[in-house]
PDB file of N, CA and C in Angstrom:
ATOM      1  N   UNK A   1      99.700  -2.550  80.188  1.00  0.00           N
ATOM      2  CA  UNK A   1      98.806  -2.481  81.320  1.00  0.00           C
ATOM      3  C   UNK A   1      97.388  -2.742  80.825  1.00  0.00           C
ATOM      4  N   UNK A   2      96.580  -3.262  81.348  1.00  0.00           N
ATOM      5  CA  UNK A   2      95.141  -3.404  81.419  1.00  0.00           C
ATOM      6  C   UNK A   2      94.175  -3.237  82.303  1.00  0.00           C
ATOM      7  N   UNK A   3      92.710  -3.072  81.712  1.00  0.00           N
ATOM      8  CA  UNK A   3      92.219  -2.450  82.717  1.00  0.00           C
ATOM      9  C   UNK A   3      92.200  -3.327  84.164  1.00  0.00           C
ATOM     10  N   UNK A   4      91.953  -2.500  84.467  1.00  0.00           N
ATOM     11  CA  UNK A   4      92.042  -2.916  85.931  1.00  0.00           C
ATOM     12  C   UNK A   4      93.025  -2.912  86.645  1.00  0.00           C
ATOM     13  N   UNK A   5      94.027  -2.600  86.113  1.00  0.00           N
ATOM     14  CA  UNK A   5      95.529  -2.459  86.652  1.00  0.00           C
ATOM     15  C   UNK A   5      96.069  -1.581  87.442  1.00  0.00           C
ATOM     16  N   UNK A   6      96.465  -1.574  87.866  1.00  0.00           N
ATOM     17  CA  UNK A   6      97.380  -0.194  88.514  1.00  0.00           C
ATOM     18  C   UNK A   6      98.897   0.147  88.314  1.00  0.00           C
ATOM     19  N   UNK A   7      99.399   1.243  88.378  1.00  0.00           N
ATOM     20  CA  UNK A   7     100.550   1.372  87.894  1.00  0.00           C
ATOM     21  C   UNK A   7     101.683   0.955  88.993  1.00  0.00           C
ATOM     22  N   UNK A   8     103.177   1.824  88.526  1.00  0.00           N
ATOM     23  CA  UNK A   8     103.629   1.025  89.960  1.00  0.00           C
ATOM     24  C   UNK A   8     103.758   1.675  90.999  1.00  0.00           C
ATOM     25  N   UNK A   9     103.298   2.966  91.245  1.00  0.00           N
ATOM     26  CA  UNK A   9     103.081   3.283  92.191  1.00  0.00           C
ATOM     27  C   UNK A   9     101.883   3.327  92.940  1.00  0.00           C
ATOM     28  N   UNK A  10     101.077   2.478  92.331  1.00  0.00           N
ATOM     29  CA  UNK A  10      99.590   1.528  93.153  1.00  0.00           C
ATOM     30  C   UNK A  10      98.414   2.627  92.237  1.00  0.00           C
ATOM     31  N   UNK A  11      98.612   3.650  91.354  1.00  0.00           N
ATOM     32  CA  UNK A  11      97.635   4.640  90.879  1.00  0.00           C
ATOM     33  C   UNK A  11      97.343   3.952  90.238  1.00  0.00           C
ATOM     34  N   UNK A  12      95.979   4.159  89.799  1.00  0.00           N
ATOM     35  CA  UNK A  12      95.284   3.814  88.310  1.00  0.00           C
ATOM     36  C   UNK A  12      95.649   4.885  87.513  1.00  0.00           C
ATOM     37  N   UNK A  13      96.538   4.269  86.045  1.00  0.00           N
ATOM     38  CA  UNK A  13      96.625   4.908  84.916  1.00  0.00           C
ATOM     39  C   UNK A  13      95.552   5.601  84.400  1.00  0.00           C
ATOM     40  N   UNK A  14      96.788   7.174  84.186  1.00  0.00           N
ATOM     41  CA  UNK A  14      96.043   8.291  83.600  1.00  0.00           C
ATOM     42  C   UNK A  14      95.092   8.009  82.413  1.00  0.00           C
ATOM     43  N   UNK A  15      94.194   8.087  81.985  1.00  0.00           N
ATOM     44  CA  UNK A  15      93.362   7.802  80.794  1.00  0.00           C
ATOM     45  C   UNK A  15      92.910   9.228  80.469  1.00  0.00           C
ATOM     46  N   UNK A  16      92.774   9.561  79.427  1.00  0.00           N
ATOM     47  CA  UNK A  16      92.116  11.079  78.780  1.00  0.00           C
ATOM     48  C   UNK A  16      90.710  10.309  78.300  1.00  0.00           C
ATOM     49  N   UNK A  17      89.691  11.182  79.118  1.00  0.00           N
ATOM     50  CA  UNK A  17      88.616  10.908  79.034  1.00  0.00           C
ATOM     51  C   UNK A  17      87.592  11.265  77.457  1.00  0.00           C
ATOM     52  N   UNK A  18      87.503  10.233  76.976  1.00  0.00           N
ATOM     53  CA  UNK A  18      86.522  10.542  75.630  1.00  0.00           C
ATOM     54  C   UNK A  18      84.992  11.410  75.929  1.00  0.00           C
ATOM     55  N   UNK A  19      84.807  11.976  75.048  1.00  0.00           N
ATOM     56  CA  UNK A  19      83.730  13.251  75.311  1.00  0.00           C
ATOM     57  C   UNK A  19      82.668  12.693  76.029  1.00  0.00           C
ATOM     58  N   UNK A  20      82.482  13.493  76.607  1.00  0.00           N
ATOM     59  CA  UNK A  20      81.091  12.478  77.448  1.00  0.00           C
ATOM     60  C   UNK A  20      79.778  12.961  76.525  1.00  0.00           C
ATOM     61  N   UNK A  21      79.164  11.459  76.158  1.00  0.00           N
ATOM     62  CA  UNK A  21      78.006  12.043  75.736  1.00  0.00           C
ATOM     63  C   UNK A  21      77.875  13.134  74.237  1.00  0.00           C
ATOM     64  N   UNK A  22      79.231  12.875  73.338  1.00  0.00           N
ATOM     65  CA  UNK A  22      79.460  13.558  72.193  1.00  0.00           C
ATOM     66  C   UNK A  22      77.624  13.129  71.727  1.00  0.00           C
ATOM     67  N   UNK A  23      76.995  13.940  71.041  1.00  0.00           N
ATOM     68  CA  UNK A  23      76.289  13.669  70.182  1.00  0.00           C
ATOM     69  C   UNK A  23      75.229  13.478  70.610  1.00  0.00           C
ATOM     70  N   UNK A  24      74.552  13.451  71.851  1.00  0.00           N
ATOM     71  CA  UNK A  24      73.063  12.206  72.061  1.00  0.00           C
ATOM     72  C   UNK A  24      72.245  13.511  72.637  1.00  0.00           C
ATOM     73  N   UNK A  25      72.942  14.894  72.801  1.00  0.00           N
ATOM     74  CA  UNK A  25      71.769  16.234  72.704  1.00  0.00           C
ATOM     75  C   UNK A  25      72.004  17.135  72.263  1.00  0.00           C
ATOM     76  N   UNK A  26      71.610  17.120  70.683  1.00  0.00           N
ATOM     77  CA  UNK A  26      72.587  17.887  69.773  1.00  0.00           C
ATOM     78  C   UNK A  26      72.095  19.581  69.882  1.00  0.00           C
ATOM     79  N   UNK A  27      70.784  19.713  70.706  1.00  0.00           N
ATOM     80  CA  UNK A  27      70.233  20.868  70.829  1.00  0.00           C
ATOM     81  C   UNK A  27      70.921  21.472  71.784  1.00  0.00           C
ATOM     82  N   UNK A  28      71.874  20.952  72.525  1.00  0.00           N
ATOM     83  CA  UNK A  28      72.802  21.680  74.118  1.00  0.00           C
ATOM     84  C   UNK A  28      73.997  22.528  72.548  1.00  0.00           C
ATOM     85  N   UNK A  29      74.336  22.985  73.444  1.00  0.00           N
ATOM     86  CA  UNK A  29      75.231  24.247  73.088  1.00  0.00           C
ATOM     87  C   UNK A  29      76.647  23.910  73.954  1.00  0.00           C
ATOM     88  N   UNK A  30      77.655  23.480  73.089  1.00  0.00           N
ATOM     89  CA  UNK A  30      78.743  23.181  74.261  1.00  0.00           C
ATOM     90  C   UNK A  30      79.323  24.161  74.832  1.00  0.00           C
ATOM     91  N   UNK A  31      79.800  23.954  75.907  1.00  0.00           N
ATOM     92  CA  UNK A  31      80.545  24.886  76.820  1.00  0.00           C
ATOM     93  C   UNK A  31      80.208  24.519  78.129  1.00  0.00           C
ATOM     94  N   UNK A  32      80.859  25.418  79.006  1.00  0.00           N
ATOM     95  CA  UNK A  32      80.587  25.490  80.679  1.00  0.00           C
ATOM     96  C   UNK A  32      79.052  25.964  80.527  1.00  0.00           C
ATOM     97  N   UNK A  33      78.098  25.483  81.999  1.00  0.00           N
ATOM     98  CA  UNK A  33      76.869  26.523  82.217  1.00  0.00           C
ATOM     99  C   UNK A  33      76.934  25.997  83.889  1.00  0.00           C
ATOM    100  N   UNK A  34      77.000  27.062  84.290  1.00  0.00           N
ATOM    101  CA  UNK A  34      76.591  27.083  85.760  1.00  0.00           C
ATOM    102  C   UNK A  34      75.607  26.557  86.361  1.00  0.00           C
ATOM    103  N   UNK A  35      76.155  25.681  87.673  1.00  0.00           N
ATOM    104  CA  UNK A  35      75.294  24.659  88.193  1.00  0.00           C
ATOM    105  C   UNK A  35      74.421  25.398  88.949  1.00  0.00           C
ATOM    106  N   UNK A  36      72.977  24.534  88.281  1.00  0.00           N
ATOM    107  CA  UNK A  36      71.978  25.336  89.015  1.00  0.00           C
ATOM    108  C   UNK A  36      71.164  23.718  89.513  1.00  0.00           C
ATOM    109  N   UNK A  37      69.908  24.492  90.162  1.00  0.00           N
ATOM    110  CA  UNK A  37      69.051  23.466  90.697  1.00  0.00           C
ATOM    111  C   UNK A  37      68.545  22.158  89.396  1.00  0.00           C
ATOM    112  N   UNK A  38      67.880  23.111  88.255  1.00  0.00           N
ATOM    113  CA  UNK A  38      67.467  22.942  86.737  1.00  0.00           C
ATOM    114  C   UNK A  38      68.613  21.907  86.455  1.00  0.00           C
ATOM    115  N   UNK A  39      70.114  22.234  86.049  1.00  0.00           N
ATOM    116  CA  UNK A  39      71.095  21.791  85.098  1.00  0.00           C
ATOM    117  C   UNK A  39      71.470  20.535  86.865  1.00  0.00           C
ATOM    118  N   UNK A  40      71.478  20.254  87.927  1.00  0.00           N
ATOM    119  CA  UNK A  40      71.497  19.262  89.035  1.00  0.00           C
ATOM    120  C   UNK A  40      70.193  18.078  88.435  1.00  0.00           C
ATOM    121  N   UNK A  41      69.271  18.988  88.583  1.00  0.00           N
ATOM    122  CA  UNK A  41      67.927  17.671  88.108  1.00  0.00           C
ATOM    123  C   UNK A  41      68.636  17.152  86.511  1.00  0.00           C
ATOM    124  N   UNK A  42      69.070  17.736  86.049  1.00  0.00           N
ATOM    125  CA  UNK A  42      68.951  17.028  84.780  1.00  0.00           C
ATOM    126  C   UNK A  42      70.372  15.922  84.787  1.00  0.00           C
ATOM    127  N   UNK A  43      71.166  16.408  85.386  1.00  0.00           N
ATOM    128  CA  UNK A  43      72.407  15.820  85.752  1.00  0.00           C
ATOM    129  C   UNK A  43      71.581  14.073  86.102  1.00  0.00           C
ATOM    130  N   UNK A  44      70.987  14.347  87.255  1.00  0.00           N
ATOM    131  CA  UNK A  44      70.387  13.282  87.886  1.00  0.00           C
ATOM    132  C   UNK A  44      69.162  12.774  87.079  1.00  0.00           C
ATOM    133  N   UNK A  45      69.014  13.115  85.993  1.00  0.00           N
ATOM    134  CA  UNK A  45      68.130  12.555  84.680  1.00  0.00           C
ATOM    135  C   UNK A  45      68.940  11.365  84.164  1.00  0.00           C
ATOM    136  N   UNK A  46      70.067  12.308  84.116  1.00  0.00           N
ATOM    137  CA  UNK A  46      71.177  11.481  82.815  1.00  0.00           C
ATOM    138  C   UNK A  46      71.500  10.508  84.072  1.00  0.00           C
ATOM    139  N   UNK A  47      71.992  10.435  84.887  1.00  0.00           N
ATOM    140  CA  UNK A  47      72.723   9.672  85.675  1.00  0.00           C
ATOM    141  C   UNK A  47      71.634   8.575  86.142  1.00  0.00           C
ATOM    142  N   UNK A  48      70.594   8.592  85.964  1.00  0.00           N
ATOM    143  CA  UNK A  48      69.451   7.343  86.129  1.00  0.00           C
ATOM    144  C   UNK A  48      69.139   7.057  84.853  1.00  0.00           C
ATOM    145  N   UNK A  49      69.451   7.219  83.574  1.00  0.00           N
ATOM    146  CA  UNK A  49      69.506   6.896  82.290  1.00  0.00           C
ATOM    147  C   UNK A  49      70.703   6.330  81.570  1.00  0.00           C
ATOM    148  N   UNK A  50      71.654   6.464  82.611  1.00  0.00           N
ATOM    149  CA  UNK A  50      72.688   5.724  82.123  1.00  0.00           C
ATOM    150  C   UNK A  50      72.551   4.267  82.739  1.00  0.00           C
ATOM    151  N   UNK A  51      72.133   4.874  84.625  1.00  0.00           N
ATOM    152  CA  UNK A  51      72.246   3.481  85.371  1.00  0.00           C
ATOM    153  C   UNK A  51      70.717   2.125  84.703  1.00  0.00           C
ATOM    154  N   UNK A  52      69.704   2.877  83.443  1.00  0.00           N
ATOM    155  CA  UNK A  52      68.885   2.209  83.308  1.00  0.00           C
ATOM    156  C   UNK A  52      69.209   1.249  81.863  1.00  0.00           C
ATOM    157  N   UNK A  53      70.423   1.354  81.301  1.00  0.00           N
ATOM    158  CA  UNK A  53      70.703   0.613  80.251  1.00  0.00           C
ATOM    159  C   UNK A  53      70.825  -0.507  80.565  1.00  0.00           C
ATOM    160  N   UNK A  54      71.113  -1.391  79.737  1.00  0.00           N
ATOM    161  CA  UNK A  54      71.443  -3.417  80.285  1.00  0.00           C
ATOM    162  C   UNK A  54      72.714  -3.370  79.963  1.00  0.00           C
ATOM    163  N   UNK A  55      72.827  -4.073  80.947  1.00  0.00           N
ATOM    164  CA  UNK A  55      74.271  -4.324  81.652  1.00  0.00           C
ATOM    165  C   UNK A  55      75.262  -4.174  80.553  1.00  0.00           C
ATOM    166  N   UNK A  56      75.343  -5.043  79.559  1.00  0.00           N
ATOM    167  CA  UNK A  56      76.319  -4.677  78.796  1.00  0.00           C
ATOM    168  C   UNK A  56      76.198  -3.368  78.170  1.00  0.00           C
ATOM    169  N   UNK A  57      75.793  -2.461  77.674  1.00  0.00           N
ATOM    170  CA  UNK A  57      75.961  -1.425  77.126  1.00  0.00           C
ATOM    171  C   UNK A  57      76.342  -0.720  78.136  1.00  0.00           C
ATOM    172  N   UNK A  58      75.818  -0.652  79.151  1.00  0.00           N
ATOM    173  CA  UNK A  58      76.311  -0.006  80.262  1.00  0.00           C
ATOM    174  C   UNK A  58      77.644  -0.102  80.653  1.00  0.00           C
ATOM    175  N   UNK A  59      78.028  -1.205  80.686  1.00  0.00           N
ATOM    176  CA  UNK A  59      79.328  -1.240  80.930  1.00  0.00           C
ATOM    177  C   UNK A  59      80.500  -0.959  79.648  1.00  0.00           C
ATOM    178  N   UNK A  60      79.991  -1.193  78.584  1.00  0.00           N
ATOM    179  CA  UNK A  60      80.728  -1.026  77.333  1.00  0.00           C
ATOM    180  C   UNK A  60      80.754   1.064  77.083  1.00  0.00           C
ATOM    181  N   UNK A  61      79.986   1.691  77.201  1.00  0.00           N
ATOM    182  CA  UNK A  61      79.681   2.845  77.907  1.00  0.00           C
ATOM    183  C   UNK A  61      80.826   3.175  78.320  1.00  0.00           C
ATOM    184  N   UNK A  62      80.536   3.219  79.185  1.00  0.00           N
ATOM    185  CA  UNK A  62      81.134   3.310  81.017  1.00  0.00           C
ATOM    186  C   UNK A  62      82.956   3.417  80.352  1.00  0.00           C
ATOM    187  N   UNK A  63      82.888   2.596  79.642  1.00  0.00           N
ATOM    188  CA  UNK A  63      84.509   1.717  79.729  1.00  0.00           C
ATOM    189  C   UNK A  63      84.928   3.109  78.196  1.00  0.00           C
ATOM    190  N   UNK A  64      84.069   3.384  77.315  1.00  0.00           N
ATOM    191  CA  UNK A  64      84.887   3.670  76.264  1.00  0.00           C
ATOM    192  C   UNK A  64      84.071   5.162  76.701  1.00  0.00           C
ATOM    193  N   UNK A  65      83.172   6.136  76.627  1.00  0.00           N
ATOM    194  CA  UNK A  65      82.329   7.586  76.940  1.00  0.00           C
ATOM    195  C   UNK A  65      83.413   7.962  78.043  1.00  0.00           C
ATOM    196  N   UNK A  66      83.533   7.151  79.679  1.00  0.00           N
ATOM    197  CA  UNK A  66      83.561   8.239  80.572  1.00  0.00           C
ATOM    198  C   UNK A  66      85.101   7.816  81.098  1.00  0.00           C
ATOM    199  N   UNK A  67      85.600   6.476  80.635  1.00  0.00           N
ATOM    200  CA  UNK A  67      87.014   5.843  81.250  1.00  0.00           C
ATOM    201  C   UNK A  67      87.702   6.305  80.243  1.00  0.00           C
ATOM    202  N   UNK A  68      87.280   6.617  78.722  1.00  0.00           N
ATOM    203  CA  UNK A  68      88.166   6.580  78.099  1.00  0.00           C
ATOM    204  C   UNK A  68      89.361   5.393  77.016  1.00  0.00           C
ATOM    205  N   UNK A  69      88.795   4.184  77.658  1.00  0.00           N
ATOM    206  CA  UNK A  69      89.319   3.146  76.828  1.00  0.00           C
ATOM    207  C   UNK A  69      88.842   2.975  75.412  1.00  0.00           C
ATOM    208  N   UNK A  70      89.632   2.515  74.520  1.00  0.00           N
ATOM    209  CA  UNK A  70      89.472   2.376  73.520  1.00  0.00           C
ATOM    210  C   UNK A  70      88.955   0.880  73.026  1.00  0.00           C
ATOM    211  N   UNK A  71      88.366   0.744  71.716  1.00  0.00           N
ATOM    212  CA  UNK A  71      87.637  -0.511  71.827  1.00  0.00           C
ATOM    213  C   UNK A  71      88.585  -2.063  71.919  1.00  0.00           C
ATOM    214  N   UNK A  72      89.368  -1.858  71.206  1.00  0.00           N
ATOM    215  CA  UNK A  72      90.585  -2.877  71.728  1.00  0.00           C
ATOM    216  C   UNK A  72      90.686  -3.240  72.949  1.00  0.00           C
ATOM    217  N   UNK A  73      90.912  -1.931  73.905  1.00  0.00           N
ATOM    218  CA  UNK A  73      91.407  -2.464  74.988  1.00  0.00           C
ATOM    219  C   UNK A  73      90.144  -3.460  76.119  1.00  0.00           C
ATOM    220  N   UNK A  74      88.551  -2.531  75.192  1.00  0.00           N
ATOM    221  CA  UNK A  74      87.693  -3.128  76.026  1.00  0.00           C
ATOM    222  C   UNK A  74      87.350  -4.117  75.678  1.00  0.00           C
ATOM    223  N   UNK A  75      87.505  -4.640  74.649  1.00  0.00           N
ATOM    224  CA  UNK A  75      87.481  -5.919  73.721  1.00  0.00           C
ATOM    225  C   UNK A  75      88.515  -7.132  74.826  1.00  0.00           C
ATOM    226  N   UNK A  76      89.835  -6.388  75.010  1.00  0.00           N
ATOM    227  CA  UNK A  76      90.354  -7.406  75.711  1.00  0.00           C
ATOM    228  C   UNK A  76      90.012  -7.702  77.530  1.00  0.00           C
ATOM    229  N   UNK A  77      89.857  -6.247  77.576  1.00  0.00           N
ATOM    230  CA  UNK A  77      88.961  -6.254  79.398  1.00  0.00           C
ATOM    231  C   UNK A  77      87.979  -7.256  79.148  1.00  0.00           C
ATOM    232  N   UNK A  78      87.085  -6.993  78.294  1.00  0.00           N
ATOM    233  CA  UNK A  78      85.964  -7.737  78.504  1.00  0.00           C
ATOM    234  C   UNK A  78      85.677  -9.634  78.020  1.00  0.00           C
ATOM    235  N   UNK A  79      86.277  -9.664  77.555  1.00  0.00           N
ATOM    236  CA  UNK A  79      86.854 -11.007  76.598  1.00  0.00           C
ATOM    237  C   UNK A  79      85.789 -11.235  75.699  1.00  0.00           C
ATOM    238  N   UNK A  80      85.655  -9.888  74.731  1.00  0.00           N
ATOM    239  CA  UNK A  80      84.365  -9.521  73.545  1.00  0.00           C
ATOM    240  C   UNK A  80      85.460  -9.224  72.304  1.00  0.00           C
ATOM    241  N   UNK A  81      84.664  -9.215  71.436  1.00  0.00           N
ATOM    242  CA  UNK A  81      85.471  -8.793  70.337  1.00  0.00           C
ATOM    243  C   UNK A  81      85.229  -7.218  70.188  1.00  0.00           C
ATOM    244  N   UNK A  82      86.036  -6.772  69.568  1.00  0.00           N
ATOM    245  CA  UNK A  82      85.762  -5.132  69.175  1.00  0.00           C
ATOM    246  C   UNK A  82      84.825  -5.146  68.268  1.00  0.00           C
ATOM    247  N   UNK A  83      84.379  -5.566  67.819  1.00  0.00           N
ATOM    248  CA  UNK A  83      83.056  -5.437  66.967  1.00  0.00           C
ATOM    249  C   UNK A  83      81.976  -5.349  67.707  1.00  0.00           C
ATOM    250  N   UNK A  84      81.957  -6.462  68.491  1.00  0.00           N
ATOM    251  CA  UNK A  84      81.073  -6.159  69.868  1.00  0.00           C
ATOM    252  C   UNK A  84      80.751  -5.329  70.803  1.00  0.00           C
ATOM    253  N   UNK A  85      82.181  -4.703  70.907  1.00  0.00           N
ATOM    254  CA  UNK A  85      81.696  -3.781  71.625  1.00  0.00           C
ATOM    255  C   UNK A  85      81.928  -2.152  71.265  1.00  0.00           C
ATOM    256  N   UNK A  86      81.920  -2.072  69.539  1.00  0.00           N
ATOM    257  CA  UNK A  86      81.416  -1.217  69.153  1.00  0.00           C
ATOM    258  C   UNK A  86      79.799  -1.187  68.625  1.00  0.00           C
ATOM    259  N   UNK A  87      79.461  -2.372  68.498  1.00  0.00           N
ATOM    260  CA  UNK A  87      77.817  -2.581  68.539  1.00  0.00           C
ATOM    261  C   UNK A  87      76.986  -2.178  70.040  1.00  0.00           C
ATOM    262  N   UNK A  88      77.683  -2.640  70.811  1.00  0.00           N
ATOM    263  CA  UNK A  88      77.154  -2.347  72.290  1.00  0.00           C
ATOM    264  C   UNK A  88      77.227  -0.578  72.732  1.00  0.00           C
ATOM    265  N   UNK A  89      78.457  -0.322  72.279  1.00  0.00           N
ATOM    266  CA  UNK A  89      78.505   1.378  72.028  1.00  0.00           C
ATOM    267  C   UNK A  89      77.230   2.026  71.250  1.00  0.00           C
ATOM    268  N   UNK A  90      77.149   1.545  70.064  1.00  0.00           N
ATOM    269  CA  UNK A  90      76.352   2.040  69.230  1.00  0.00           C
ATOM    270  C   UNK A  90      75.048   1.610  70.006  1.00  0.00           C
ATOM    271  N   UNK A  91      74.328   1.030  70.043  1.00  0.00           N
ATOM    272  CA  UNK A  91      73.636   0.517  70.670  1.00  0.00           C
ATOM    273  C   UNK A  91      73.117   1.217  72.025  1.00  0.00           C
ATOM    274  N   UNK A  92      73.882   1.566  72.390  1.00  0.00           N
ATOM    275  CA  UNK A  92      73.929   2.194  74.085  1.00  0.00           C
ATOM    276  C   UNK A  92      73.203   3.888  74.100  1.00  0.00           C
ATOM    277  N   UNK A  93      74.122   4.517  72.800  1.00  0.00           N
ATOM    278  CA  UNK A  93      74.277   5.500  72.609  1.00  0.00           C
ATOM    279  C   UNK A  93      72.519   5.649  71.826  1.00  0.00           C
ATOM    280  N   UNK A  94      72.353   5.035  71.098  1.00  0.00           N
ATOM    281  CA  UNK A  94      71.157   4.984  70.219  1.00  0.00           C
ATOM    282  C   UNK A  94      69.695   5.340  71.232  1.00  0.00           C
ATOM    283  N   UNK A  95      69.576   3.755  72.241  1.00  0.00           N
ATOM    284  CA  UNK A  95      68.815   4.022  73.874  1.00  0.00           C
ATOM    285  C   UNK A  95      69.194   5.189  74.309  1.00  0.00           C
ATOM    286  N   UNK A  96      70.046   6.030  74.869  1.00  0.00           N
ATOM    287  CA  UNK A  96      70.251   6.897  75.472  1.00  0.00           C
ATOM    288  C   UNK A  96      69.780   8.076  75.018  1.00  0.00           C
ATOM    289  N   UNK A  97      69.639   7.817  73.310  1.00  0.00           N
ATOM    290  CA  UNK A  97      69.777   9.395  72.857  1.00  0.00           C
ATOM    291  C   UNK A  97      68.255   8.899  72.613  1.00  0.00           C
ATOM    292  N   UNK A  98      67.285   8.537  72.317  1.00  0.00           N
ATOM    293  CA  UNK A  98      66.105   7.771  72.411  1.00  0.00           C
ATOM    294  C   UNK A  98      65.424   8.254  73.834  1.00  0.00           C
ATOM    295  N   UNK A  99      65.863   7.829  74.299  1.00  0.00           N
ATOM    296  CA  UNK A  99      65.463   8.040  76.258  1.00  0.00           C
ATOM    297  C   UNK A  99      65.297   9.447  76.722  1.00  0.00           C
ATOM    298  N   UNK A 100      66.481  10.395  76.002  1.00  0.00           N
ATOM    299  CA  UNK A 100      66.482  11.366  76.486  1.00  0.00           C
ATOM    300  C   UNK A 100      66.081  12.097  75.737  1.00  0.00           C
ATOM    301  N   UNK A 101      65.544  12.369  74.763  1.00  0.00           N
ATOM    302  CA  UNK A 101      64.304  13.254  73.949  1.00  0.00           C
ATOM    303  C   UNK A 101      63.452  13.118  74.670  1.00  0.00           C
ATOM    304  N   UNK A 102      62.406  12.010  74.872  1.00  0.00           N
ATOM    305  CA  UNK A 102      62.015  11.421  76.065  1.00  0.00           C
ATOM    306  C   UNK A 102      61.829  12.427  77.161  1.00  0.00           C
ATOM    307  N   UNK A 103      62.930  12.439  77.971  1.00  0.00           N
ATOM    308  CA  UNK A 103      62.658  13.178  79.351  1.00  0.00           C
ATOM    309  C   UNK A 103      62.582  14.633  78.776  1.00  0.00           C
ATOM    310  N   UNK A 104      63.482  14.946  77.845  1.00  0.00           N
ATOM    311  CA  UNK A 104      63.454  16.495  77.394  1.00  0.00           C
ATOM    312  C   UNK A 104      61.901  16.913  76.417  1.00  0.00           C
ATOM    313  N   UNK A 105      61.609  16.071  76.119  1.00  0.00           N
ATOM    314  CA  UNK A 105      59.982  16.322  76.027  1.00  0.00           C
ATOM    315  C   UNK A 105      59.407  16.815  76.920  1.00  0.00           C
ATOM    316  N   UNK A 106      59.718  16.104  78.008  1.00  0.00           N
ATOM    317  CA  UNK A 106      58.226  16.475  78.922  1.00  0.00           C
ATOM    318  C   UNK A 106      58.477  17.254  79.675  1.00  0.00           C
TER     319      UNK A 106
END
């Protein structure tokens, strides 16, 4: 199956989602924290910091952080090589974690 596929009962295949965001705020403390107004704004920090990357990282992102695909498979979704789009990962992740010191500065 590939992306974009559906299974045969018309679902999109289960994928186990890769950590979101492993690594890019190493000062958070993992675990649950209760949604507040504070931890909503920041939600909507990250979520206009993701939508502000270029296109490809964004989508290379998107495909391996929150879908869960692995670089192979996005290598073949995308018709990139896996090198590529572990550079575009790296890359993505680098801006992001860059960006968001950034907002957590101020």
């Amino acid at each position: 199956m590939h992306y974009g596929e559906s299974g045969p009962d018309g679902a999109a295949p289960p994928r186990a989602a890769a950590p979101f965001l492993r690594g890019l705020c190493p000062t958070r403390k993992p675990g649950r924290h209760p949604a507040t107004a504070d931890t909503q704004l920041q939600a909507d920090e990250l979520l206009a910091l993701l939508q502000s990357l270029p296109t490809g990282y964004r989508t290379v992102f998107n495909l391996y952080a929150i879908e869960g695909y692995s670089h192979p498979e996005i290598a073949e979704a995308l018709g990139i090589t896996e090198g590529t789009s572990k550079s575009q990962l790296s890359k993505a992740r680098a801006l992001l974690q860059r960006r968001l010191h950034v907002v957590m500065a101020s």
